[in-house]
C-alpha atoms as a PDB file:
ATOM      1  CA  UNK A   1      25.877  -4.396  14.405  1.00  0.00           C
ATOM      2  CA  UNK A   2      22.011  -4.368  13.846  1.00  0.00           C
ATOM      3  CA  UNK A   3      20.400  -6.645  16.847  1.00  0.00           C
ATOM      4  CA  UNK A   4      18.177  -8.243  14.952  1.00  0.00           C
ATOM      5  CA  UNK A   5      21.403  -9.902  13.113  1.00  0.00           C
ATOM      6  CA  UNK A   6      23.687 -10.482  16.564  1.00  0.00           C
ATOM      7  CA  UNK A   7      24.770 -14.051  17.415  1.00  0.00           C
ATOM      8  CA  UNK A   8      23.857 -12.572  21.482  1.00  0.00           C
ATOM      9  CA  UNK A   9      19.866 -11.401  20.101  1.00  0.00           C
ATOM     10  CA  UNK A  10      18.463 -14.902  20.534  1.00  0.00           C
ATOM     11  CA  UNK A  11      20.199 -15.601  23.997  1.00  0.00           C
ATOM     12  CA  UNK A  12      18.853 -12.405  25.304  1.00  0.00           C
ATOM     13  CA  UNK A  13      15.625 -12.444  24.406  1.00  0.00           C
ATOM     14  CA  UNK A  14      12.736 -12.992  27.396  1.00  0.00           C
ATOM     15  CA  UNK A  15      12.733 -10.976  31.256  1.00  0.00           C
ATOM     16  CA  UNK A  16      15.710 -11.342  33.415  1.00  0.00           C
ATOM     17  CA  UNK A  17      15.447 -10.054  37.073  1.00  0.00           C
ATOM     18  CA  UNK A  18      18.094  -8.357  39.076  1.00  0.00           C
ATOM     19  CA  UNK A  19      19.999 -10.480  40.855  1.00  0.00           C
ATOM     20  CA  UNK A  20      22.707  -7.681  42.496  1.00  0.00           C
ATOM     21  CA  UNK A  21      23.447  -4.072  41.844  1.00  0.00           C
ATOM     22  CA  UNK A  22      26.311  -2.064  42.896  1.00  0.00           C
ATOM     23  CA  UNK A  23      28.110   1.036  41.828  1.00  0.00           C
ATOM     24  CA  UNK A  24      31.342   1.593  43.641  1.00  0.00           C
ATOM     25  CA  UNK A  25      31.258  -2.013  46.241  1.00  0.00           C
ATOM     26  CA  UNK A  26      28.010  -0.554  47.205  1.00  0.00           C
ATOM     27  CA  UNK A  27      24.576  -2.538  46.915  1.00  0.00           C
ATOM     28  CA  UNK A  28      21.613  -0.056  44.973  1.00  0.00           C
ATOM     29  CA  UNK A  29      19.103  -1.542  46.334  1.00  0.00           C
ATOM     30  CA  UNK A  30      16.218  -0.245  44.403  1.00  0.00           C
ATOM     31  CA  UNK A  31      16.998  -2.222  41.744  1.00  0.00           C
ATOM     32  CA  UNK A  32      17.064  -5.654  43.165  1.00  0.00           C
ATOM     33  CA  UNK A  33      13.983  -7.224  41.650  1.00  0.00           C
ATOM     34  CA  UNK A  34      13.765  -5.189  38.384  1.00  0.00           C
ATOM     35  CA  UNK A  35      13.155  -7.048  35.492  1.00  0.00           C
ATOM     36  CA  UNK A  36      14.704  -6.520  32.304  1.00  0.00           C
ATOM     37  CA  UNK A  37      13.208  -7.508  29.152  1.00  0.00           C
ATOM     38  CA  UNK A  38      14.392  -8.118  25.442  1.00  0.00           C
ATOM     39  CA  UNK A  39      12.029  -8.388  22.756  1.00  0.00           C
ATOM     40  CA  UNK A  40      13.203  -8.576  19.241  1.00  0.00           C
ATOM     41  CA  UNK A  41      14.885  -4.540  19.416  1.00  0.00           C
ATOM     42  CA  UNK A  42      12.942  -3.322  22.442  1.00  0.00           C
ATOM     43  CA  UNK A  43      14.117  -3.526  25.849  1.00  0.00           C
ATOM     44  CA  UNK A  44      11.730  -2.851  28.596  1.00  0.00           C
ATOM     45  CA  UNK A  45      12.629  -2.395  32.705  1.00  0.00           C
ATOM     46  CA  UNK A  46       9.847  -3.092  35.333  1.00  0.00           C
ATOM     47  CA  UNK A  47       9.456  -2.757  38.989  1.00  0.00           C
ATOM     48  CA  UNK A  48       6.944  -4.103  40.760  1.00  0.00           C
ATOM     49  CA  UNK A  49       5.432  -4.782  37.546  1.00  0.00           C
ATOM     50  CA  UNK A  50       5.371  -1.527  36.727  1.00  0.00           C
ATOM     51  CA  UNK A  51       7.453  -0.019  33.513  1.00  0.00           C
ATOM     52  CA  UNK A  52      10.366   1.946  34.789  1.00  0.00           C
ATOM     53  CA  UNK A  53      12.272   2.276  31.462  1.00  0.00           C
ATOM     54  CA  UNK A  54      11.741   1.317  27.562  1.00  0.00           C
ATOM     55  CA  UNK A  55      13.161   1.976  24.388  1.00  0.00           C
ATOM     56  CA  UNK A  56      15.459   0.263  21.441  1.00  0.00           C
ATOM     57  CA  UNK A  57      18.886  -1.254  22.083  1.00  0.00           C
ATOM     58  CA  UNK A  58      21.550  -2.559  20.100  1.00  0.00           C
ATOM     59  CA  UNK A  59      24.619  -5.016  20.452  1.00  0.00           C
ATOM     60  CA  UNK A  60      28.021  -4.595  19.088  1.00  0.00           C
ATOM     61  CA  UNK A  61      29.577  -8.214  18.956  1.00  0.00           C
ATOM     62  CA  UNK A  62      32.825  -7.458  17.555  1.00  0.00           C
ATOM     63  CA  UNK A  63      34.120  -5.751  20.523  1.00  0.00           C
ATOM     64  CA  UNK A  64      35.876  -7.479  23.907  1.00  0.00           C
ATOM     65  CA  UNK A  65      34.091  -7.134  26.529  1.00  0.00           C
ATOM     66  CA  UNK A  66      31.007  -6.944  23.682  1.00  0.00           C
ATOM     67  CA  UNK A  67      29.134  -3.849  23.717  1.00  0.00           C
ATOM     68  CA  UNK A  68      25.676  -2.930  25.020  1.00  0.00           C
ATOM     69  CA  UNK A  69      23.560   0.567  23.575  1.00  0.00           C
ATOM     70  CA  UNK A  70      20.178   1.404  25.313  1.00  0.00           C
ATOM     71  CA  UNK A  71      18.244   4.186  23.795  1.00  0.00           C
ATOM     72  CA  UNK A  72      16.019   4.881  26.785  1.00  0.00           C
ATOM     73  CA  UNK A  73      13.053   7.266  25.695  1.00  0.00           C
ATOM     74  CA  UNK A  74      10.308   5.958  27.318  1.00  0.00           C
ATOM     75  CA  UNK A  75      10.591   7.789  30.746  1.00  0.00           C
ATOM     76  CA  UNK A  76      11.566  11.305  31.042  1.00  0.00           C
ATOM     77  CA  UNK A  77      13.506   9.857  33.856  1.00  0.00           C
ATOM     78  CA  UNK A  78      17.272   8.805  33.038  1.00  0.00           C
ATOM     79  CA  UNK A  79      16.322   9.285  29.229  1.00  0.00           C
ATOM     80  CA  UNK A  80      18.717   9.216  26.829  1.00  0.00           C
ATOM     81  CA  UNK A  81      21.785   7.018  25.741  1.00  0.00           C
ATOM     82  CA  UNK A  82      23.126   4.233  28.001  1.00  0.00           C
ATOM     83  CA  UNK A  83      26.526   2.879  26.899  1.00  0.00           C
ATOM     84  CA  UNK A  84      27.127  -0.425  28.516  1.00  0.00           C
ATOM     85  CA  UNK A  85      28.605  -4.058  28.231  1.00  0.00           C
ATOM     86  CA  UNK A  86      27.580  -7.260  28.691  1.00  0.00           C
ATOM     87  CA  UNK A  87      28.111 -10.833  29.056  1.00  0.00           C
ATOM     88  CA  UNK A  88      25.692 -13.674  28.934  1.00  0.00           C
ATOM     89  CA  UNK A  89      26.061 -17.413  29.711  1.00  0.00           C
ATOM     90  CA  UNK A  90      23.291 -20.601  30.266  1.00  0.00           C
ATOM     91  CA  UNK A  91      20.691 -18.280  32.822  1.00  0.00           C
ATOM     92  CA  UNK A  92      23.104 -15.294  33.686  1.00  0.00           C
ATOM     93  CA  UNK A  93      23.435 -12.019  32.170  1.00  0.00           C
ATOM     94  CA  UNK A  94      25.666  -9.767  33.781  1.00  0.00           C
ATOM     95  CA  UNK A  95      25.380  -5.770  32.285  1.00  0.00           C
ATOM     96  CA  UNK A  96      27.477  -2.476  33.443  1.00  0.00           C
ATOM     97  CA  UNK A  97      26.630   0.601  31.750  1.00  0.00           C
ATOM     98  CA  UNK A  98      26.749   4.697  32.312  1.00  0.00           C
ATOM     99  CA  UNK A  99      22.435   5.044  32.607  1.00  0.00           C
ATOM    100  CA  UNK A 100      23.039   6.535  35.834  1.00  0.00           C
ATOM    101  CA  UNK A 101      25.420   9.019  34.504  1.00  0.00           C
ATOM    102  CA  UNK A 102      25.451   9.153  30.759  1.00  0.00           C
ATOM    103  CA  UNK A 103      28.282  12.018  30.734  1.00  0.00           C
ATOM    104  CA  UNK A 104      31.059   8.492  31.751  1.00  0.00           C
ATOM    105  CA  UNK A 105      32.589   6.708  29.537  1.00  0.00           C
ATOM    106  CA  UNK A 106      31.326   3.210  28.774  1.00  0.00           C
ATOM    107  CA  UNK A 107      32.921   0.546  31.131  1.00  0.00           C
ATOM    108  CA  UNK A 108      35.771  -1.042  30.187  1.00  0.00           C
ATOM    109  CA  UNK A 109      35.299  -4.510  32.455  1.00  0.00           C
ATOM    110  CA  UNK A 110      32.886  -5.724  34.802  1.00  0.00           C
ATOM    111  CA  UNK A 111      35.243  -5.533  37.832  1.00  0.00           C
ATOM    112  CA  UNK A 112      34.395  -2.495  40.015  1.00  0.00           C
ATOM    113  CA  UNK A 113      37.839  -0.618  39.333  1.00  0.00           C
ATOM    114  CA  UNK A 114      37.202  -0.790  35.672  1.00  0.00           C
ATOM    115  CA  UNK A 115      33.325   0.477  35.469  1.00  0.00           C
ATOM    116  CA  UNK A 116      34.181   3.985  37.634  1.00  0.00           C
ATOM    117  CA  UNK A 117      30.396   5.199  38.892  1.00  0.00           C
ATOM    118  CA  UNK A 118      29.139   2.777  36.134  1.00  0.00           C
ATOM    119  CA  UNK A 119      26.555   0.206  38.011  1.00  0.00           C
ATOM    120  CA  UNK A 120      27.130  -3.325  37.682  1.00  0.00           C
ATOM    121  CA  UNK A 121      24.153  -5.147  37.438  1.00  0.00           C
ATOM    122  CA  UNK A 122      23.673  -9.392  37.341  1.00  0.00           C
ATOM    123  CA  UNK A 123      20.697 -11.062  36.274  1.00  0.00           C
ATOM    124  CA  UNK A 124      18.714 -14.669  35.968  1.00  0.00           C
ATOM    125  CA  UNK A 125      17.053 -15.381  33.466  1.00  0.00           C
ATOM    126  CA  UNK A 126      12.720 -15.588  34.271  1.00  0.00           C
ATOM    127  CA  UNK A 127      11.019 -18.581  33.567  1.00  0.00           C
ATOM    128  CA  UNK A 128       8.615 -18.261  31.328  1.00  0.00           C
END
């Protein structure tokens, strides 16, 4: 499904900041703090308020757990496609996906035994 026409594009939209990250039970704590930003197609990851990571994503909304693409290409770093889902509710969006490994499949739940070495990030949404 094209973002721009998901139900999920206007709930996303704005910066989110890591809440917790884990892969495996295990806390990854450089990420704590990131922020995560949706704008219109774009995503955009900053730490520190520095970018990290940028590029286009898109939702597939049909799908349960719904479905998350990141096509990071704006760091040499990690580059590539990120298969991931989501869920979002009020001021909480809650993503797993395969960035740090993109050879895994994507996730098939946000429980730890379902996401293999997938991380499992949560999020608040950022004030604006």
């Amino acid at each position: 499904m094209n973002v721009l026409t998901s139900p999920d594009t206007q709930s996303l939209q704005g910066t989110w900041r890591v809440e917790t990250a884990t892969v495996q039970g295990k806390t990854i704590a450089p990420v704590i703090g990131q922020h995560l930003s949706f704008n219109g197609d774009h995503f955009r990851i900053d730490k520190d308020g520095s970018q990290v990571f940028g590029g286009r994503y898109s939702l597939s909304n049909g799908s349960d757990p719904l479905q998350i693409d990141f096509e990071q290409t704006e760091s040499d770093f990690m580059s590539g496609h990120w298969r991931g889902i989501y869920k979002v509710s009020d001021e909480k969006l809650t993503i797993s996906d395969n960035a740090r490994d993109t050879s895994l499949p994507r996730p098939t739940g946000f429980s730890e035994g379902e996401n293999e070495n997938c991380i499992l990030i949560q999020y608040r949404r950022v004030a604006d």
